[in-house]
PDB file of N, CA and C in Angstrom:
ATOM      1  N   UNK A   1      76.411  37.878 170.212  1.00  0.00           N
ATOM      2  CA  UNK A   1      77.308  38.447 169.243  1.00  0.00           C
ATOM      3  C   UNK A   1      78.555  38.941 169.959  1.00  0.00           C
ATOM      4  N   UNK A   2      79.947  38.702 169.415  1.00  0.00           N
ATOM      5  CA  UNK A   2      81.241  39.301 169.593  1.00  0.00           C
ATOM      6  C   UNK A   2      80.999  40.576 169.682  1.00  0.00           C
ATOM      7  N   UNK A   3      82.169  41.288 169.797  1.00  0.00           N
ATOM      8  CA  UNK A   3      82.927  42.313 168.979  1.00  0.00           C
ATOM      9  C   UNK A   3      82.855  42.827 168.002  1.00  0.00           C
ATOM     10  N   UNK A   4      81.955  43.527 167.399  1.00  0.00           N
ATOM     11  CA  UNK A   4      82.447  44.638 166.324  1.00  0.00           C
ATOM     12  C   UNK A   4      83.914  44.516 165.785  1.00  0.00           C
ATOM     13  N   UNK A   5      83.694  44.552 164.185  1.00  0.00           N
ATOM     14  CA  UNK A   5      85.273  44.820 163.474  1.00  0.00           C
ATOM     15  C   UNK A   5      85.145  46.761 163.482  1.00  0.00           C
ATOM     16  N   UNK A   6      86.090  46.780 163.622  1.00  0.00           N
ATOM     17  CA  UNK A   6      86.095  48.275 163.363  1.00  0.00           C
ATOM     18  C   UNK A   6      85.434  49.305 162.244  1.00  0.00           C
ATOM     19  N   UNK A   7      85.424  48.454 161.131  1.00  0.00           N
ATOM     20  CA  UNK A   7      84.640  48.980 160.540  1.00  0.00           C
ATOM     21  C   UNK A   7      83.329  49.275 160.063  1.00  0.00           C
ATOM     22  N   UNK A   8      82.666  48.246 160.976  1.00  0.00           N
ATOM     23  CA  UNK A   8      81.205  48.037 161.614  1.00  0.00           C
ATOM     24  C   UNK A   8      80.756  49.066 162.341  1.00  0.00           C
ATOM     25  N   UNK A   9      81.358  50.451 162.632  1.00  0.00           N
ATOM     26  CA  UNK A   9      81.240  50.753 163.988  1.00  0.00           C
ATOM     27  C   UNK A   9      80.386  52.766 163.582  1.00  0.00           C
ATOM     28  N   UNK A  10      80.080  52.839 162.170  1.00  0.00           N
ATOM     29  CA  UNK A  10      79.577  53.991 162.083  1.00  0.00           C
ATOM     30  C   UNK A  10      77.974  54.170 161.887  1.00  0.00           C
ATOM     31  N   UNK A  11      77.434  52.996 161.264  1.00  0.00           N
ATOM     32  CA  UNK A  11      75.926  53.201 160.994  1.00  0.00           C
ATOM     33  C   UNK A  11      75.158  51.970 161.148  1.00  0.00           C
ATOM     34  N   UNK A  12      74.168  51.847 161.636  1.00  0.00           N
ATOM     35  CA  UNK A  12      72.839  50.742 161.425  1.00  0.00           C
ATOM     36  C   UNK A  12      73.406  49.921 160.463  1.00  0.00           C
ATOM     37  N   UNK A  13      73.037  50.606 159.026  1.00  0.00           N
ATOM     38  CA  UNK A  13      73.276  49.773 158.173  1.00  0.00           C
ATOM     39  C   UNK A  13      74.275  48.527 158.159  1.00  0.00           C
ATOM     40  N   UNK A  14      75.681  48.820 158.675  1.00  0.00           N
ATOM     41  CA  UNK A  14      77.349  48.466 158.965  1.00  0.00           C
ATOM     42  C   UNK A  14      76.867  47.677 159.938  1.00  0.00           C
ATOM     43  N   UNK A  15      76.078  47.935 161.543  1.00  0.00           N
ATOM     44  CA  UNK A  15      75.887  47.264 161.988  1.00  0.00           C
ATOM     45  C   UNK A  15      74.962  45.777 161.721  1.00  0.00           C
ATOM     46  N   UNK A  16      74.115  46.263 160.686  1.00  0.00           N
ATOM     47  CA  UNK A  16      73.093  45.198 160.611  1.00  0.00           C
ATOM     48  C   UNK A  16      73.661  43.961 159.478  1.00  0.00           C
ATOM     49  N   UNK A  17      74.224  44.565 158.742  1.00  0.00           N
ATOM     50  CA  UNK A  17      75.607  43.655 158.024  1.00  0.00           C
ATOM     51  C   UNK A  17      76.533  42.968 158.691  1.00  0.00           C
ATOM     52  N   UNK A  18      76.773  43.858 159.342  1.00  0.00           N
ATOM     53  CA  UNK A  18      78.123  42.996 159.964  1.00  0.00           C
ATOM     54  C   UNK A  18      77.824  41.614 160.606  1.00  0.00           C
ATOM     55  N   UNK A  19      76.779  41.937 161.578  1.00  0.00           N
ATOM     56  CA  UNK A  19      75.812  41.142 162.530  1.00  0.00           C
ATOM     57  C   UNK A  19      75.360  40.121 161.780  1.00  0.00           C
ATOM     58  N   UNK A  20      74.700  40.111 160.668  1.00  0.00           N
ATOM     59  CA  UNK A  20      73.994  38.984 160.154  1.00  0.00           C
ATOM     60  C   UNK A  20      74.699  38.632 158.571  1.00  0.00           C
ATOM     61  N   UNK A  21      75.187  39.310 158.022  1.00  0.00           N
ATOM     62  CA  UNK A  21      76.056  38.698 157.051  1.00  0.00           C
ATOM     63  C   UNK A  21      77.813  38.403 156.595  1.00  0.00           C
ATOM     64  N   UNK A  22      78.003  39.374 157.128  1.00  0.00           N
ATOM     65  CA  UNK A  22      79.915  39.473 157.063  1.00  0.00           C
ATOM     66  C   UNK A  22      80.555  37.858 157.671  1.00  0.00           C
ATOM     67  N   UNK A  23      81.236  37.050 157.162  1.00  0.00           N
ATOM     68  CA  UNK A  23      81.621  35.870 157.640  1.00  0.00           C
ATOM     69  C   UNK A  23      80.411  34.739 157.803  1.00  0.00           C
ATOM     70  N   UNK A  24      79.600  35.080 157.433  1.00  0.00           N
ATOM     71  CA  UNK A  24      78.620  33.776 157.504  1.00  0.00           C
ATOM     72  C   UNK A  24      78.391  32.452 156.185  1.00  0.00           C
ATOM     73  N   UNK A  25      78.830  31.624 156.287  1.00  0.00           N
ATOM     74  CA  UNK A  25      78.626  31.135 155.526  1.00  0.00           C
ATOM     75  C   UNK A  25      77.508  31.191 154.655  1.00  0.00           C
ATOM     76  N   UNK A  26      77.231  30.875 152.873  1.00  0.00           N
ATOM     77  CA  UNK A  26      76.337  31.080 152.313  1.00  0.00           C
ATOM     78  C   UNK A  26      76.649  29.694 151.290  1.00  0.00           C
ATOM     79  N   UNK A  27      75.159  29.437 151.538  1.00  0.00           N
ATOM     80  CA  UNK A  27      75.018  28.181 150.488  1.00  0.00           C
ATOM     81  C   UNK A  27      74.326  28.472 149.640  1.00  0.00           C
ATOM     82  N   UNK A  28      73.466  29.325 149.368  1.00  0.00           N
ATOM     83  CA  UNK A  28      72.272  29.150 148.853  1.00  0.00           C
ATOM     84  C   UNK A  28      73.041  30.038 147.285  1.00  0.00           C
ATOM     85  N   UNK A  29      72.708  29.465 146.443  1.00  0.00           N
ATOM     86  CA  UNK A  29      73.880  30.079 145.098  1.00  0.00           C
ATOM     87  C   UNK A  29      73.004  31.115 144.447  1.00  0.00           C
ATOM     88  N   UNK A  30      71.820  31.642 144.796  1.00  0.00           N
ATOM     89  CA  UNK A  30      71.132  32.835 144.206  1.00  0.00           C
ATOM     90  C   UNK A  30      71.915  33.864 145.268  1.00  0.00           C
ATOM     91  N   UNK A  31      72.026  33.952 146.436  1.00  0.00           N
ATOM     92  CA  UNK A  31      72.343  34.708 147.465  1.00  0.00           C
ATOM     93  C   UNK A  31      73.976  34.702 146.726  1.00  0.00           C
ATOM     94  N   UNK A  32      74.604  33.975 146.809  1.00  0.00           N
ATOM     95  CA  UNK A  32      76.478  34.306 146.770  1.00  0.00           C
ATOM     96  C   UNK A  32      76.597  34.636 144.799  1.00  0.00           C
ATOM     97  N   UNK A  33      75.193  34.847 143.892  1.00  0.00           N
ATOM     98  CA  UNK A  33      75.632  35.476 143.010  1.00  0.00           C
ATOM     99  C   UNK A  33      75.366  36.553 142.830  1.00  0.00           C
ATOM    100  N   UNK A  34      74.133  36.920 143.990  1.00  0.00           N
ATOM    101  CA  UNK A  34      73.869  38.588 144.134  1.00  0.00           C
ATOM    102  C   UNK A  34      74.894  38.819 144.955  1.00  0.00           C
ATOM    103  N   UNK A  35      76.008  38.185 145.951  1.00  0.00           N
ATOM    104  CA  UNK A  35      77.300  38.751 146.851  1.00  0.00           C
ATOM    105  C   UNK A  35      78.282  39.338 145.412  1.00  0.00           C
ATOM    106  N   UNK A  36      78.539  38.223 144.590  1.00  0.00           N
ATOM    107  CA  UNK A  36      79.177  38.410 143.480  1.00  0.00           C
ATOM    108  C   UNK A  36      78.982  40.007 143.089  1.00  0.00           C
ATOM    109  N   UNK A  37      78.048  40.008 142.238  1.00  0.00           N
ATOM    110  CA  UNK A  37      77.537  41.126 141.813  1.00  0.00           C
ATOM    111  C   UNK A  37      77.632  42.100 142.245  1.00  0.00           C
ATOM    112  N   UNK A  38      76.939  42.458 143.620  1.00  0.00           N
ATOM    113  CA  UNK A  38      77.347  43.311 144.501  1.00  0.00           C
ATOM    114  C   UNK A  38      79.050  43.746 144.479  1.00  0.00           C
ATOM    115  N   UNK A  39      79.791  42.853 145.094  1.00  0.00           N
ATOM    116  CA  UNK A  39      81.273  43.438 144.699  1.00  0.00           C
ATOM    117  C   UNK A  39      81.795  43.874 143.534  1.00  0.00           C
ATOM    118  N   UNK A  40      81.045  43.074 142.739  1.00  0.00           N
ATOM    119  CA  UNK A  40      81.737  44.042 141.054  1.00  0.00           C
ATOM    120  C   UNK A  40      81.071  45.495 141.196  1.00  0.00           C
ATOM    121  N   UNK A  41      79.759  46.021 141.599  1.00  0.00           N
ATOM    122  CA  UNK A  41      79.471  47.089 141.862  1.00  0.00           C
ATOM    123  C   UNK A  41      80.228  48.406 142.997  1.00  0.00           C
ATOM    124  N   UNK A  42      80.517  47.269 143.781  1.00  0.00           N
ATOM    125  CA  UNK A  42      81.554  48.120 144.737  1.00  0.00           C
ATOM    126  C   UNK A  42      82.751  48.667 144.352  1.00  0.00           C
ATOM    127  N   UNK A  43      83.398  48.009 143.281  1.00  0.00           N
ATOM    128  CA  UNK A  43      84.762  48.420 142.867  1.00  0.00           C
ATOM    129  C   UNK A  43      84.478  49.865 142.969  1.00  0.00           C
ATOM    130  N   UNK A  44      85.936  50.534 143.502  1.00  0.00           N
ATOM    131  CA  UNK A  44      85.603  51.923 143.455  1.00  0.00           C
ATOM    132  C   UNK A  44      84.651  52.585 144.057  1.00  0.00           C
ATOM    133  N   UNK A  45      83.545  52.179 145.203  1.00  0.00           N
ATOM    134  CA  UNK A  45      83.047  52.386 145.937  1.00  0.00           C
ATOM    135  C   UNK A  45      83.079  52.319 147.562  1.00  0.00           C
ATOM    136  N   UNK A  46      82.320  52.502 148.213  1.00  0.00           N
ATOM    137  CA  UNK A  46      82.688  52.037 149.564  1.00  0.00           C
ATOM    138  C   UNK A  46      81.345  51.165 149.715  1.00  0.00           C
ATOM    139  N   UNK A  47      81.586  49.818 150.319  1.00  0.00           N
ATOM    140  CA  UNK A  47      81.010  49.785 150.762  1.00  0.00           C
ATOM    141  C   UNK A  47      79.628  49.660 151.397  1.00  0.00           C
ATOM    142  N   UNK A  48      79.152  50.938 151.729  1.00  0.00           N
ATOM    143  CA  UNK A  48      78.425  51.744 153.017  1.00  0.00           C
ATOM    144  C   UNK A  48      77.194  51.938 151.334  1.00  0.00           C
ATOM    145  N   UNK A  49      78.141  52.459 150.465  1.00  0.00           N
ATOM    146  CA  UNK A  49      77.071  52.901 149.291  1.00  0.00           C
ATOM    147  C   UNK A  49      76.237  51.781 148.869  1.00  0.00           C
ATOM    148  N   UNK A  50      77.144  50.476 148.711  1.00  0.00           N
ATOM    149  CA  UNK A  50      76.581  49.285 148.022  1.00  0.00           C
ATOM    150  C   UNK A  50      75.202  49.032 149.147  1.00  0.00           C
ATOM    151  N   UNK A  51      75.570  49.053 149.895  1.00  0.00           N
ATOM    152  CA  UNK A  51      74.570  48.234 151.156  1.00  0.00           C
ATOM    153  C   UNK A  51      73.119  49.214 151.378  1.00  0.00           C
ATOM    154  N   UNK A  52      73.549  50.339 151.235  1.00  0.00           N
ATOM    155  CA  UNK A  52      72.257  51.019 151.041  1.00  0.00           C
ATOM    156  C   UNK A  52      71.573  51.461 150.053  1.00  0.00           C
ATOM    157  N   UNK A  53      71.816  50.918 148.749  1.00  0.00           N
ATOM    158  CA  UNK A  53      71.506  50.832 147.292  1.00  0.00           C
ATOM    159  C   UNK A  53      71.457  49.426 147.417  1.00  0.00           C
ATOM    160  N   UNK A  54      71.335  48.696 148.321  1.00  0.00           N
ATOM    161  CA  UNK A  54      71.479  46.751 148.324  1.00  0.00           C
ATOM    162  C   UNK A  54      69.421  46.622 147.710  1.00  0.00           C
ATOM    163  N   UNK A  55      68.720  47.074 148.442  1.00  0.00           N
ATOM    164  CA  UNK A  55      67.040  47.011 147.975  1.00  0.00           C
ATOM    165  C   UNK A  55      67.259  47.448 146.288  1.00  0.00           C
ATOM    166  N   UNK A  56      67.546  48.410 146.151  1.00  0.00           N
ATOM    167  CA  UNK A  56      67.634  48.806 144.925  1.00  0.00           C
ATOM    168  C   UNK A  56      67.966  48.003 143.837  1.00  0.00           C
ATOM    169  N   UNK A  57      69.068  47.645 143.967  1.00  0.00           N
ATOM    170  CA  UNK A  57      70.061  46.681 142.926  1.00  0.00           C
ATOM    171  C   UNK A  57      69.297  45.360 143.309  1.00  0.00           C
ATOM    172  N   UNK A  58      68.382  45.016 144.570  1.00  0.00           N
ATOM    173  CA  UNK A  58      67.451  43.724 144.052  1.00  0.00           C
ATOM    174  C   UNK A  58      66.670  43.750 143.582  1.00  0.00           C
ATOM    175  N   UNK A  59      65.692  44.996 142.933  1.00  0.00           N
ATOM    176  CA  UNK A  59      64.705  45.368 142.327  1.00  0.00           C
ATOM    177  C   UNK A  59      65.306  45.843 140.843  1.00  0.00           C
ATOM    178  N   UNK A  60      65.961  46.236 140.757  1.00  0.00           N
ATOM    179  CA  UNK A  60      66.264  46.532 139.533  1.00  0.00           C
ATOM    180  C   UNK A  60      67.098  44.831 138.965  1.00  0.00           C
ATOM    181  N   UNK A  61      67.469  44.334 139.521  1.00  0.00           N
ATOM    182  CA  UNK A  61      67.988  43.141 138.893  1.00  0.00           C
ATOM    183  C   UNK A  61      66.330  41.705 139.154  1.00  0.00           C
ATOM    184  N   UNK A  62      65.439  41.961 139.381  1.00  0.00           N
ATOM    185  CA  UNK A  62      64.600  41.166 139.941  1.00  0.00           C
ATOM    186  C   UNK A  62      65.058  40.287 140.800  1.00  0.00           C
ATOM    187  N   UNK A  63      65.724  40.141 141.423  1.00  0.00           N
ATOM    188  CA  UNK A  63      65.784  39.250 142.621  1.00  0.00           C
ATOM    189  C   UNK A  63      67.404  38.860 142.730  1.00  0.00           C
ATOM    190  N   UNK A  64      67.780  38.833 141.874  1.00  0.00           N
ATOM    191  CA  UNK A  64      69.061  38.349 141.268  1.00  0.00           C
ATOM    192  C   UNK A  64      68.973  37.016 140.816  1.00  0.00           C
ATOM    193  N   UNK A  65      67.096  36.897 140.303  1.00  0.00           N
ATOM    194  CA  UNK A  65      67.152  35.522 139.767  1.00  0.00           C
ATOM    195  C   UNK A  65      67.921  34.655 138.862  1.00  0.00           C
ATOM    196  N   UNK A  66      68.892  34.377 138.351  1.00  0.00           N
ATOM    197  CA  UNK A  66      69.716  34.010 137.345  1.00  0.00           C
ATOM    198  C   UNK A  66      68.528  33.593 136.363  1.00  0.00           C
ATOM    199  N   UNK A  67      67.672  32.676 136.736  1.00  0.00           N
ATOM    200  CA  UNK A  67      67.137  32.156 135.583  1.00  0.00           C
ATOM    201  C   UNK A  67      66.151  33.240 135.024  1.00  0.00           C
ATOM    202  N   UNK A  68      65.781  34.467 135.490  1.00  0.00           N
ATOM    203  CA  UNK A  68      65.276  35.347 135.235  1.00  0.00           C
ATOM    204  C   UNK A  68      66.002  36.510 134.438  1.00  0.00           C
ATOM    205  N   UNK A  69      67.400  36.486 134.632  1.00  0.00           N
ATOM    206  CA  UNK A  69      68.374  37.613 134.103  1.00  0.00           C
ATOM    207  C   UNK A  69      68.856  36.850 132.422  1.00  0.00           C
ATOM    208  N   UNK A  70      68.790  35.279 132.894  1.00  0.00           N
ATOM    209  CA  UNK A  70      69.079  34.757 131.642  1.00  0.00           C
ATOM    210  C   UNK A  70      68.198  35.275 130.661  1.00  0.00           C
ATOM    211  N   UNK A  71      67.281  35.356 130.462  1.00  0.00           N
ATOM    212  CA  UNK A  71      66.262  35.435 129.449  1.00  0.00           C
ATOM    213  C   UNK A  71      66.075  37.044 129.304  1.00  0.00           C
ATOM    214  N   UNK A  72      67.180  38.208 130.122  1.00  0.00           N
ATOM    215  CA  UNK A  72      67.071  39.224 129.478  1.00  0.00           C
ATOM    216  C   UNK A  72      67.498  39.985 128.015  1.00  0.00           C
ATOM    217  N   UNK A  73      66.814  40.585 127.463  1.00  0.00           N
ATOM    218  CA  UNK A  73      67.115  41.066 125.746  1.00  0.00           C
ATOM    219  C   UNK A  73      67.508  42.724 125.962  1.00  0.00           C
ATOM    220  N   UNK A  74      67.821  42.977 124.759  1.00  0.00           N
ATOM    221  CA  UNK A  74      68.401  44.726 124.996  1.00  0.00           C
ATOM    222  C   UNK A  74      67.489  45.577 125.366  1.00  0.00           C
ATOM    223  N   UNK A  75      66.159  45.363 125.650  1.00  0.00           N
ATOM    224  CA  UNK A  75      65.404  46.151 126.335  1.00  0.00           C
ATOM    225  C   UNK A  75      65.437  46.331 127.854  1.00  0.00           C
ATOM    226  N   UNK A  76      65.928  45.046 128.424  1.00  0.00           N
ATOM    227  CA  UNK A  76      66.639  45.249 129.668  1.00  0.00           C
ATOM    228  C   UNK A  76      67.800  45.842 130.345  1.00  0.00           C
ATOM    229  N   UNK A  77      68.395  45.384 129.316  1.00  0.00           N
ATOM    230  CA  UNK A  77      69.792  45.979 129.594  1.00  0.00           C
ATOM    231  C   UNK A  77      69.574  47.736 129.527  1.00  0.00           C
ATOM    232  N   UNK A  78      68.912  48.285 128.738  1.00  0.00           N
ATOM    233  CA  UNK A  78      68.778  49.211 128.506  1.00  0.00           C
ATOM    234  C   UNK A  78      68.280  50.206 129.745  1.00  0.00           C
ATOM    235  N   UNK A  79      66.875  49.250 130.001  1.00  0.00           N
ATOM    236  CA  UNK A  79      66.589  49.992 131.211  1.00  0.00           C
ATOM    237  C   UNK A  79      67.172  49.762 132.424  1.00  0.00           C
ATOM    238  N   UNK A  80      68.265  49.143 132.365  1.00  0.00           N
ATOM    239  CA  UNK A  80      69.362  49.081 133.564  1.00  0.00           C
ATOM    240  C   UNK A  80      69.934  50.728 133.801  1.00  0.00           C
ATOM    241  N   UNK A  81      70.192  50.646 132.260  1.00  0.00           N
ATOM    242  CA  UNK A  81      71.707  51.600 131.960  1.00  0.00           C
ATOM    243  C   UNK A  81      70.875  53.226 132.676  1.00  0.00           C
ATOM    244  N   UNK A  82      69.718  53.047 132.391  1.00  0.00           N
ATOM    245  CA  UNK A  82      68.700  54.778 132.495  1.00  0.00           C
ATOM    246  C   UNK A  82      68.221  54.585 134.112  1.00  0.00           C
ATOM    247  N   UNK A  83      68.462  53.409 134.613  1.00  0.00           N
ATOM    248  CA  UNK A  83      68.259  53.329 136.501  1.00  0.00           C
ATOM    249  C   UNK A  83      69.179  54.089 137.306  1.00  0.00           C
ATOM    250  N   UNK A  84      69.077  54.954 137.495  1.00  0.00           N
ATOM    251  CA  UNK A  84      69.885  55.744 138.476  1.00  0.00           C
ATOM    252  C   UNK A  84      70.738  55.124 140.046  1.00  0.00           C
TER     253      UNK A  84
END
């Protein structure tokens, strides 16, 4: 591994991101629509928050299965909205 970006440079977490996902290519289209997602969550966040709420937001979304989110009804959505 290079160099650290600078902003890699405060926690595990930052490090373990940076290291294995930041600039890596992604093919796999379940993975780059939970990346998606993830950034709409970040708006207005840093970051540092998303990545350590990252387990979370894959459990509460089940996997970020698409074909699994497709088939959600307002009982889901619902218990999104009451997930802390």
């Amino acid at each position: 591994m290079g160099e650290r970006c600078a902003w890699a440079n405060s926690e595990e977490i930052y490090f373990d991101y940076h290291d294995t996902d930041w600039g890596v290519p992604e093919w796999d289209s379940r993975a780059l629509w939970e990346k998606l997602i993830l950034d709409g969550f970040q708006a207005g966040l840093s970051w540092l928050t998303i990545l350590k709420k990252r387990e979370n937001f894959r459990e509460a979304f089940q996997g970020f299965d698409p074909n699994v989110i497709a088939e959600w009804g307002e009982s889901d959505v619902l218990r999104l909205l009451d997930n802390a």
